[in-house]
PDB file of N, CA and C in Angstrom:
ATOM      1  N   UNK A   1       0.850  -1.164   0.000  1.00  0.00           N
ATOM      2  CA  UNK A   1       0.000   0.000   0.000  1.00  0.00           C
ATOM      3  C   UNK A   1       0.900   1.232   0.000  1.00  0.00           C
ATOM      4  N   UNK A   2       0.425   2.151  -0.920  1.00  0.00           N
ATOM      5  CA  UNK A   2       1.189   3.364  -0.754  1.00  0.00           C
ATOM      6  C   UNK A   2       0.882   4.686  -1.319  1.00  0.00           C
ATOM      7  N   UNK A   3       1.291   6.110  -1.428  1.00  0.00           N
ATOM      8  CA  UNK A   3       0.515   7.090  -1.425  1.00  0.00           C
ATOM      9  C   UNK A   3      -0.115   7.421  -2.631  1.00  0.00           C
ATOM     10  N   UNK A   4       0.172   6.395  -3.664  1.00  0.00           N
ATOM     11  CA  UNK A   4      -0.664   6.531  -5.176  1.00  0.00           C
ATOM     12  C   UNK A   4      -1.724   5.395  -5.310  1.00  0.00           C
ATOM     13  N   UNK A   5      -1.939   4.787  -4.447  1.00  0.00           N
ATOM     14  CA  UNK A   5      -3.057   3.522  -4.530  1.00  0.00           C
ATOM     15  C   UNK A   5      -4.581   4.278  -3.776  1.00  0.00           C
ATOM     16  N   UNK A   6      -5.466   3.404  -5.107  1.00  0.00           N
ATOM     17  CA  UNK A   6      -6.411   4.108  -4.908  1.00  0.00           C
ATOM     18  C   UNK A   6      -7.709   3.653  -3.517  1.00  0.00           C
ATOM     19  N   UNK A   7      -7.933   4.087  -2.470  1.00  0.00           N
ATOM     20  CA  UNK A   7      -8.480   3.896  -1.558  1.00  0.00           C
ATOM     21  C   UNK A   7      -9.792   3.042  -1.124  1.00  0.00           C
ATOM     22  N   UNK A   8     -10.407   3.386  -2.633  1.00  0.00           N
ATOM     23  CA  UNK A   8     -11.884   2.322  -3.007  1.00  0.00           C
ATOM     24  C   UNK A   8     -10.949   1.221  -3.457  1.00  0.00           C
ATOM     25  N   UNK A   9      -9.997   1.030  -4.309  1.00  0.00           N
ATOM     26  CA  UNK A   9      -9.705  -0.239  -4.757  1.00  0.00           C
ATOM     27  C   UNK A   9      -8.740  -0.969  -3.833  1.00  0.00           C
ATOM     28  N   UNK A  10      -8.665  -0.471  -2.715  1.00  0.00           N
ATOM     29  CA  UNK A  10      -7.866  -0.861  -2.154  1.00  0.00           C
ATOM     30  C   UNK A  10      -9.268  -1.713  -1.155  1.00  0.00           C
ATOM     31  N   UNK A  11      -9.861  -1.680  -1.536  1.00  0.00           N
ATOM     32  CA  UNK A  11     -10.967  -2.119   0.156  1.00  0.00           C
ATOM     33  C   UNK A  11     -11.878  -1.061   0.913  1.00  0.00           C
ATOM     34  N   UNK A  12     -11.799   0.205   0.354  1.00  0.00           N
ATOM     35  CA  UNK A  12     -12.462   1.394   1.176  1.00  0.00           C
ATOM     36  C   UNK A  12     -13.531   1.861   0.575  1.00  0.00           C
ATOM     37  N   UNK A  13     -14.400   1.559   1.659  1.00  0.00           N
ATOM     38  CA  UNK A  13     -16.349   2.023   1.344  1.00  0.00           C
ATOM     39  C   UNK A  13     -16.449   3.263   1.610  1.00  0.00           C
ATOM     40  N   UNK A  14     -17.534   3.308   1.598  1.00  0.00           N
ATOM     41  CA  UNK A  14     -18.186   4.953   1.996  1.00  0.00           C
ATOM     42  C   UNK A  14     -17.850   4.865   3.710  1.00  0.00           C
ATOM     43  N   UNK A  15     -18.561   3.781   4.632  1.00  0.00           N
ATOM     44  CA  UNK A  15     -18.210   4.087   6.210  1.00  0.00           C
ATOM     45  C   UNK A  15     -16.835   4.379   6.700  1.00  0.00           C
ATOM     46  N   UNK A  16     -15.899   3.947   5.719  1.00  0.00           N
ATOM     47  CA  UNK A  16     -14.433   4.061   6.045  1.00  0.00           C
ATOM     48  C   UNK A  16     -13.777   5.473   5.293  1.00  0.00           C
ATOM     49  N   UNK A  17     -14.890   5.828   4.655  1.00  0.00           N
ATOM     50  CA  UNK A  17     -14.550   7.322   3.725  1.00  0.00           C
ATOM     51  C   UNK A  17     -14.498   8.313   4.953  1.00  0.00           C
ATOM     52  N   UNK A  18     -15.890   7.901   5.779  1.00  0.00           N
ATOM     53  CA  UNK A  18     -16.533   8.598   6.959  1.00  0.00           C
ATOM     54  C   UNK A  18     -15.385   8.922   7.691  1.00  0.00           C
ATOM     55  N   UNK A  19     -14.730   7.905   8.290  1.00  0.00           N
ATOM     56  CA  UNK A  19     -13.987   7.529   9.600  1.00  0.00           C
ATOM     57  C   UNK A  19     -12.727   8.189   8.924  1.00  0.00           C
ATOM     58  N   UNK A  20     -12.344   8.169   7.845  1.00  0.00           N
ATOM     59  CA  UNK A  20     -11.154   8.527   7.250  1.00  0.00           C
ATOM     60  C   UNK A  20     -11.226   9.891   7.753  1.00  0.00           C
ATOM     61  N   UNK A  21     -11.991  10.684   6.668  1.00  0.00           N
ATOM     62  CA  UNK A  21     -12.224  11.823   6.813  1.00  0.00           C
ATOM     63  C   UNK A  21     -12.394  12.788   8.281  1.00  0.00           C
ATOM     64  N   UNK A  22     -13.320  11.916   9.405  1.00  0.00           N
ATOM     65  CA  UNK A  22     -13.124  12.461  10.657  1.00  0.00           C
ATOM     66  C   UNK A  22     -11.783  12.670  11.378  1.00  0.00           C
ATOM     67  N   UNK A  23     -10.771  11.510  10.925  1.00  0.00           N
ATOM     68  CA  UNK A  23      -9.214  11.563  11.626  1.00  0.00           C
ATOM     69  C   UNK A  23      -8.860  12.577  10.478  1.00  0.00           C
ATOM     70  N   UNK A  24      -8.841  12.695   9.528  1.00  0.00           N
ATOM     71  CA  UNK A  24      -7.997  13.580   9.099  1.00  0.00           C
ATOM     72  C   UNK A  24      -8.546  15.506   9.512  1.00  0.00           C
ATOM     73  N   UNK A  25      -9.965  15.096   9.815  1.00  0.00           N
ATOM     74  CA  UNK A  25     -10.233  16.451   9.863  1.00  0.00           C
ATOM     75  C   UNK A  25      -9.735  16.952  11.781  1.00  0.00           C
ATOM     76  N   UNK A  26      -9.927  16.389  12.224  1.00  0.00           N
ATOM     77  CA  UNK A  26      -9.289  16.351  13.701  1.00  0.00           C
ATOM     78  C   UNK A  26      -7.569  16.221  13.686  1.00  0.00           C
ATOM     79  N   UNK A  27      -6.745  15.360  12.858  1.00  0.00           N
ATOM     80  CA  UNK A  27      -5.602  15.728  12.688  1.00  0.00           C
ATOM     81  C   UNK A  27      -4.936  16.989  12.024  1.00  0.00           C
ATOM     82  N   UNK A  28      -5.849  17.209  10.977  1.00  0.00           N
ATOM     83  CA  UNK A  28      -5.491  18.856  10.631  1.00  0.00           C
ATOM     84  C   UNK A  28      -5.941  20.123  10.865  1.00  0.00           C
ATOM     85  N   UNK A  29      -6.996  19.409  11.630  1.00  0.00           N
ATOM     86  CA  UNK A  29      -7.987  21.083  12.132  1.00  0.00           C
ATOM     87  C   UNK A  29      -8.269  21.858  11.351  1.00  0.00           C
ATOM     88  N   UNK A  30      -8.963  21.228  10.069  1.00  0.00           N
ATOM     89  CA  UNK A  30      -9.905  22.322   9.380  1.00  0.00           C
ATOM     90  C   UNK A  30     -10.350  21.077   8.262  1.00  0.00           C
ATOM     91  N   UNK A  31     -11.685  21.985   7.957  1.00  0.00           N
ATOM     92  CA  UNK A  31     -12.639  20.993   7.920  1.00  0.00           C
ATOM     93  C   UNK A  31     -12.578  20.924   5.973  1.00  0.00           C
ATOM     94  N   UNK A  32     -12.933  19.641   5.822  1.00  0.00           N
ATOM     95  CA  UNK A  32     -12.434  18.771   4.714  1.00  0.00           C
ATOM     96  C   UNK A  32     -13.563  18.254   4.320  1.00  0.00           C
ATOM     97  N   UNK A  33     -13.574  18.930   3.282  1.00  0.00           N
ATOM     98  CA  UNK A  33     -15.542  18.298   2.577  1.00  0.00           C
ATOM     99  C   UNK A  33     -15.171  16.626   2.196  1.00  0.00           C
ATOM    100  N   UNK A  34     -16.269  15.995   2.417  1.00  0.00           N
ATOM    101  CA  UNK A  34     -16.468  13.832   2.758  1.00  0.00           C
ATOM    102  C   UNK A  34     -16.268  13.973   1.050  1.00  0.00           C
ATOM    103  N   UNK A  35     -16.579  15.283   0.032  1.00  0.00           N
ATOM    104  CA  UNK A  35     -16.402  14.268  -1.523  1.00  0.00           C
ATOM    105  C   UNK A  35     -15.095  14.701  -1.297  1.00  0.00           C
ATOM    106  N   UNK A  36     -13.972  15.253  -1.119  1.00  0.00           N
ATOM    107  CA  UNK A  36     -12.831  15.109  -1.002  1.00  0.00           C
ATOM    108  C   UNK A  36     -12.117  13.781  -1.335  1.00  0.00           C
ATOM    109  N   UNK A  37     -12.663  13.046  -0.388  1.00  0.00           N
ATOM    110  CA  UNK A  37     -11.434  11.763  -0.680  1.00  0.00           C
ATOM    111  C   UNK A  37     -12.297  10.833  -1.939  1.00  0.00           C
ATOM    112  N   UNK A  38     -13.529  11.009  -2.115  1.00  0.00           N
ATOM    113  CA  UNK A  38     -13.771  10.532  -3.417  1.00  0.00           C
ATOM    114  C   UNK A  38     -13.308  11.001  -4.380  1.00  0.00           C
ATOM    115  N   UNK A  39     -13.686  12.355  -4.452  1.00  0.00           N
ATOM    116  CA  UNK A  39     -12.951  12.739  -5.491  1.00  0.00           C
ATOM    117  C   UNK A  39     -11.338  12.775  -5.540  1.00  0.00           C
ATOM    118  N   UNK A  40     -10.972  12.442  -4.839  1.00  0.00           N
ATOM    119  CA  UNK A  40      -9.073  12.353  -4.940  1.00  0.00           C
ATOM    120  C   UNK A  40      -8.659  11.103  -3.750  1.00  0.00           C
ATOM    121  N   UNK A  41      -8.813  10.151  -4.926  1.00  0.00           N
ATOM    122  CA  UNK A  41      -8.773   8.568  -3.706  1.00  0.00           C
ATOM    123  C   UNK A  41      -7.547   8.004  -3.637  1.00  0.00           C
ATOM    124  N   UNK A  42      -6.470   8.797  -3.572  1.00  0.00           N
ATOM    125  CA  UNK A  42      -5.205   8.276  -3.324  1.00  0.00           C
ATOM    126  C   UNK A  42      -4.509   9.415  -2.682  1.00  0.00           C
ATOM    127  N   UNK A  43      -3.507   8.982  -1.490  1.00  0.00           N
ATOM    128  CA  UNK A  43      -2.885  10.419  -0.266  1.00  0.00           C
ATOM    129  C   UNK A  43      -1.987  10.733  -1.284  1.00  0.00           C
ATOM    130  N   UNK A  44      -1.631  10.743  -2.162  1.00  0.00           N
ATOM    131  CA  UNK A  44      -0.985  11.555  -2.882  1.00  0.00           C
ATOM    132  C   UNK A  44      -1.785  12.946  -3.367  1.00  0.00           C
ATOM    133  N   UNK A  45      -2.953  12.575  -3.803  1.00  0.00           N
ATOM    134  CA  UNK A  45      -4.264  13.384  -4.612  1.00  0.00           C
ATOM    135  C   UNK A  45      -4.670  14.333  -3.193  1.00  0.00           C
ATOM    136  N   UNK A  46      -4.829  13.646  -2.400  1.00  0.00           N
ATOM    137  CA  UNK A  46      -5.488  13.907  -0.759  1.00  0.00           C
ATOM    138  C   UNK A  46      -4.613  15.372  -0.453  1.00  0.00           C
ATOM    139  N   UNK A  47      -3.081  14.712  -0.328  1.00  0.00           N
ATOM    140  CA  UNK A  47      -2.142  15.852   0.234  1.00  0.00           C
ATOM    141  C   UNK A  47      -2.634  17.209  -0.552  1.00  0.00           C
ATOM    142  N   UNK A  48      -2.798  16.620  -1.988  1.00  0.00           N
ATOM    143  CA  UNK A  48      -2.289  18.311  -2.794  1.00  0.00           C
ATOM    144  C   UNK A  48      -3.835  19.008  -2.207  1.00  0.00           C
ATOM    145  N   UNK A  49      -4.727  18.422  -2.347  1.00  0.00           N
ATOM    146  CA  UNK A  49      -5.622  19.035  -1.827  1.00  0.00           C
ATOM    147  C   UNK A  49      -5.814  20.068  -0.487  1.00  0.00           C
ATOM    148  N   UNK A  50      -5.070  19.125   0.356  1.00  0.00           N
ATOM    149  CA  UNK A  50      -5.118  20.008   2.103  1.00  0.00           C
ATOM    150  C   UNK A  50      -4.150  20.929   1.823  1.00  0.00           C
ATOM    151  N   UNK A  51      -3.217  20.508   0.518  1.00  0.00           N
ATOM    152  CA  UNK A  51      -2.479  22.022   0.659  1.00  0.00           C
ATOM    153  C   UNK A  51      -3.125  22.669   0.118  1.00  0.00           C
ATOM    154  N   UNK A  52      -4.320  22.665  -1.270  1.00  0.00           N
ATOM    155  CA  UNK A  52      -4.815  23.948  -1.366  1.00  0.00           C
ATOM    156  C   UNK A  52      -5.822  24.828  -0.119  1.00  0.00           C
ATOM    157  N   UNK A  53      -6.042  23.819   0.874  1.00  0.00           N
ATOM    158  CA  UNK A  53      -6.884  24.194   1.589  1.00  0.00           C
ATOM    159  C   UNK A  53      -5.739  24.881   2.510  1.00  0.00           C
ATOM    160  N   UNK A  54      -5.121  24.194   3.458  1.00  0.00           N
ATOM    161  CA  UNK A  54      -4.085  24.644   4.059  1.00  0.00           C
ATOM    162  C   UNK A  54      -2.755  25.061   4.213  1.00  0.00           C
ATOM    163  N   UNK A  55      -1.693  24.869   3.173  1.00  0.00           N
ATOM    164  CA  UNK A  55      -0.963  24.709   2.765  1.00  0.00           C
ATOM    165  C   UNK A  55       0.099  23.497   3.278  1.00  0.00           C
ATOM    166  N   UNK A  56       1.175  23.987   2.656  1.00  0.00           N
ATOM    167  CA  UNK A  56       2.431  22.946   3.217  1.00  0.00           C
ATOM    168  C   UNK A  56       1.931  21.455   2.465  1.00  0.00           C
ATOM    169  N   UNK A  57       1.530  21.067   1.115  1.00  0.00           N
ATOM    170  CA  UNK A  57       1.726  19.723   0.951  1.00  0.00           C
ATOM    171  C   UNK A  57       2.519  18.554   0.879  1.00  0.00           C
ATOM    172  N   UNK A  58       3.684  19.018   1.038  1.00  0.00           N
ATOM    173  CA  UNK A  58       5.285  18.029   1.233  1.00  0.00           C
ATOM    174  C   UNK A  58       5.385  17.477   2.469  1.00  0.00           C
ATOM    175  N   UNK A  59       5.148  18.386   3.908  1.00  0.00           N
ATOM    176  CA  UNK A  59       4.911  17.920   4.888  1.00  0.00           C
ATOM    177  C   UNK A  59       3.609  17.126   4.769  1.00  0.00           C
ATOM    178  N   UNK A  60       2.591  17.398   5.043  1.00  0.00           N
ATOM    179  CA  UNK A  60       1.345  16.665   5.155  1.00  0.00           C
ATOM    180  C   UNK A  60       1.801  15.609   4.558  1.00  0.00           C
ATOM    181  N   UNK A  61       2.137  15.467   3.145  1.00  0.00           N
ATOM    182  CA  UNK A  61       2.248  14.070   2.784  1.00  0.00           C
ATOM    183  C   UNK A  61       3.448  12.982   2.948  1.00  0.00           C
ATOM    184  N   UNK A  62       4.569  13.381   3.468  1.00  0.00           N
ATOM    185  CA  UNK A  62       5.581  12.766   4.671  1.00  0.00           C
ATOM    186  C   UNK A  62       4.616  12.319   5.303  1.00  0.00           C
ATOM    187  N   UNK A  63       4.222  13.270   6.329  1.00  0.00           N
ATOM    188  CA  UNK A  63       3.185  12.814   6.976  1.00  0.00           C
ATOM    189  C   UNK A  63       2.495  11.732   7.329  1.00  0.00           C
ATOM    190  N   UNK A  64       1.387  11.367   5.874  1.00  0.00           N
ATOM    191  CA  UNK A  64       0.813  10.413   5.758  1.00  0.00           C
ATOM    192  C   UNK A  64       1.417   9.308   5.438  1.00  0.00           C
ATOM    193  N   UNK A  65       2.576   9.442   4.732  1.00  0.00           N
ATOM    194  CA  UNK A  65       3.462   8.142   4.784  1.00  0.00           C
ATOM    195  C   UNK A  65       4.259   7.439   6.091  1.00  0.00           C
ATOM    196  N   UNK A  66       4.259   8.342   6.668  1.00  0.00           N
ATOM    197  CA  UNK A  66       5.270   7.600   7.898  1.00  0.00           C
ATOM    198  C   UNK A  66       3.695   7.263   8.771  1.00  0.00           C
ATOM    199  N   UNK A  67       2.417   7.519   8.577  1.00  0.00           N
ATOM    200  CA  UNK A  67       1.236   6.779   9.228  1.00  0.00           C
ATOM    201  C   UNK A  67       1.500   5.605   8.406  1.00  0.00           C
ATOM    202  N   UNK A  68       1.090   5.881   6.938  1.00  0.00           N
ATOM    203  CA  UNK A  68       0.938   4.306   6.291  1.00  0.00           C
ATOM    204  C   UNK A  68       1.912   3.109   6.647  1.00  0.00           C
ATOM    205  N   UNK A  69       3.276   4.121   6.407  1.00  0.00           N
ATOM    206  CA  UNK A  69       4.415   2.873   6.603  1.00  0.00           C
ATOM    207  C   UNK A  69       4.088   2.068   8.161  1.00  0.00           C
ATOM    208  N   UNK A  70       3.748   2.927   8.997  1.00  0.00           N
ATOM    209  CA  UNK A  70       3.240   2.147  10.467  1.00  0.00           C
ATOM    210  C   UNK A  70       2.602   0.848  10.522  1.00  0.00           C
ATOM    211  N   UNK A  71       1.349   1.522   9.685  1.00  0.00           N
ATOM    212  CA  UNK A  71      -0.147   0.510   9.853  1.00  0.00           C
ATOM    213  C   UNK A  71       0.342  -0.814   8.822  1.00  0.00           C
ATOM    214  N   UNK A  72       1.454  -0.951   7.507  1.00  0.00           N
ATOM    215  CA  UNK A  72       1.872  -0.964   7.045  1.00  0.00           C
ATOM    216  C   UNK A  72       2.964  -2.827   7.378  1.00  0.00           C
ATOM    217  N   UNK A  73       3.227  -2.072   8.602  1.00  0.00           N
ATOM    218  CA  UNK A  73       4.347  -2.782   9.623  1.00  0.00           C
ATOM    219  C   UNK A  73       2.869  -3.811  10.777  1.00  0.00           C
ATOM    220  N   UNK A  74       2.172  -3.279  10.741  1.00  0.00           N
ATOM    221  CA  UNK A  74       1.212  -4.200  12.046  1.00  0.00           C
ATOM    222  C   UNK A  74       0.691  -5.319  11.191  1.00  0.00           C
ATOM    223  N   UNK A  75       0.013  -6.430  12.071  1.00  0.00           N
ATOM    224  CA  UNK A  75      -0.057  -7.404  11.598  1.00  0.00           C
ATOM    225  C   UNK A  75      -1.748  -7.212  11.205  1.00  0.00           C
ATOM    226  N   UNK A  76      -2.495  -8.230  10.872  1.00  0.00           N
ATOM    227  CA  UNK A  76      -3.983  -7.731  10.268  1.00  0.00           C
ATOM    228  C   UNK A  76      -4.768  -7.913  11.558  1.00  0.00           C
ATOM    229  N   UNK A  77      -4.401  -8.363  12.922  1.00  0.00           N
ATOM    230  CA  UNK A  77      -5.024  -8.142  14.081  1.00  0.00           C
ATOM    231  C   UNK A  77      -4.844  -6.904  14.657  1.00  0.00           C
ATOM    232  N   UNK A  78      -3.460  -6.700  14.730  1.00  0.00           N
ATOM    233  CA  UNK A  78      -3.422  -5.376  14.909  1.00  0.00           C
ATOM    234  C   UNK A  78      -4.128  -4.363  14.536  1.00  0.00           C
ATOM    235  N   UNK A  79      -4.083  -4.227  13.521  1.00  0.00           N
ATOM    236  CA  UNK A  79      -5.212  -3.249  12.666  1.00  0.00           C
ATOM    237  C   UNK A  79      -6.510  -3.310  13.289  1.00  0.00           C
ATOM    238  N   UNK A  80      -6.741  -4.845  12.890  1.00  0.00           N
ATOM    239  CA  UNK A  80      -8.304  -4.234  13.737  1.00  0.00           C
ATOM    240  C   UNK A  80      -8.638  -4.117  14.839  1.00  0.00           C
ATOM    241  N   UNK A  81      -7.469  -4.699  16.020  1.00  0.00           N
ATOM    242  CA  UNK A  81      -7.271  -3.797  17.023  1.00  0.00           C
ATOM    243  C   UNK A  81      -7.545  -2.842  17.108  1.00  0.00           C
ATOM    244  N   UNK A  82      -6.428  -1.303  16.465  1.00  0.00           N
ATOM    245  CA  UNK A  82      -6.506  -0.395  16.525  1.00  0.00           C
ATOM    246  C   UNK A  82      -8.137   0.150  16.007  1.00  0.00           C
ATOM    247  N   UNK A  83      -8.669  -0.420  14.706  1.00  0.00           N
ATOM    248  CA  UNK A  83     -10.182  -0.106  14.343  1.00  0.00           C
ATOM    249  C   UNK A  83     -11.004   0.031  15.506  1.00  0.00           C
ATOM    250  N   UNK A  84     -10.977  -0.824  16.331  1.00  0.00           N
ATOM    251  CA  UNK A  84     -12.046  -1.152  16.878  1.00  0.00           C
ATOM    252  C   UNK A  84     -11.929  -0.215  18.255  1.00  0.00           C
ATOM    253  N   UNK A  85     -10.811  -0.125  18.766  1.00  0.00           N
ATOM    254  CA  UNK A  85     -10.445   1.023  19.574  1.00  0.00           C
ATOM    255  C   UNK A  85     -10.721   2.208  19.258  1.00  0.00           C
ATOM    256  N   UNK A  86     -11.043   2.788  17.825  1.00  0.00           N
ATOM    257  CA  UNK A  86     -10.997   3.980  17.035  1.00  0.00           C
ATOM    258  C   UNK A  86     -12.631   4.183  17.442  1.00  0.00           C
ATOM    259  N   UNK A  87     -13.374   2.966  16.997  1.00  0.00           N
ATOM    260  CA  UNK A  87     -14.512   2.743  16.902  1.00  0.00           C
ATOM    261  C   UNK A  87     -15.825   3.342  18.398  1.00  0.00           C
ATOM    262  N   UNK A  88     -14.711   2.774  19.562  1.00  0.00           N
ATOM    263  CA  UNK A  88     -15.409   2.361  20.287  1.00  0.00           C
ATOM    264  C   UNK A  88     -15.013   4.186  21.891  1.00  0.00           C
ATOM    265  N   UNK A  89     -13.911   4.588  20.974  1.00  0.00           N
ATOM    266  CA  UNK A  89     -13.697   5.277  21.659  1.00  0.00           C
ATOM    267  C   UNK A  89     -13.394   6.611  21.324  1.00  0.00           C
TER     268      UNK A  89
END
């Protein structure tokens, strides 16, 4: 997985568009319209976007890579570990 793969083809619905979109809008503190990541379904597409909104897209999208490379590294329990923690709390 990586910052040019596309997010629906990767496995990602609309509820995970949801959940996406809420962490990113709480990680960047300003608010990020939900067709956003449809319309730009890969964090490459994503970044340039928050930079037109916010700037700085080089950082932001470091950024999102050193998240991916993380989740990346966990095993598939892990993950939904962390989901369900996300979920529940």
């Amino acid at each position: 997985m990586g910052i040019h793969d596309n997010f629906f083809q990767l496995g990602g619905h609309s509820l995970l568009a949801i959940q996406v979109n809420s962490r990113l809008r709480d990680l960047f503190q300003t608010d990020i319209p939900l067709m956003a990541l449809f319309d730009r379904p890969t964090v490459a597409e994503l970044a340039l976007h928050l930079d037109a909104i916010t700037g700085n897209a080089e950082s932001r999208m470091q950024e999102l890579e050193r998240m991916l490379d993380y989740v990346e590294q966990l095993s598939p329990e892990a993950v939904q570990t962390l989901l369900t923690e996300h979920r529940e709390g």
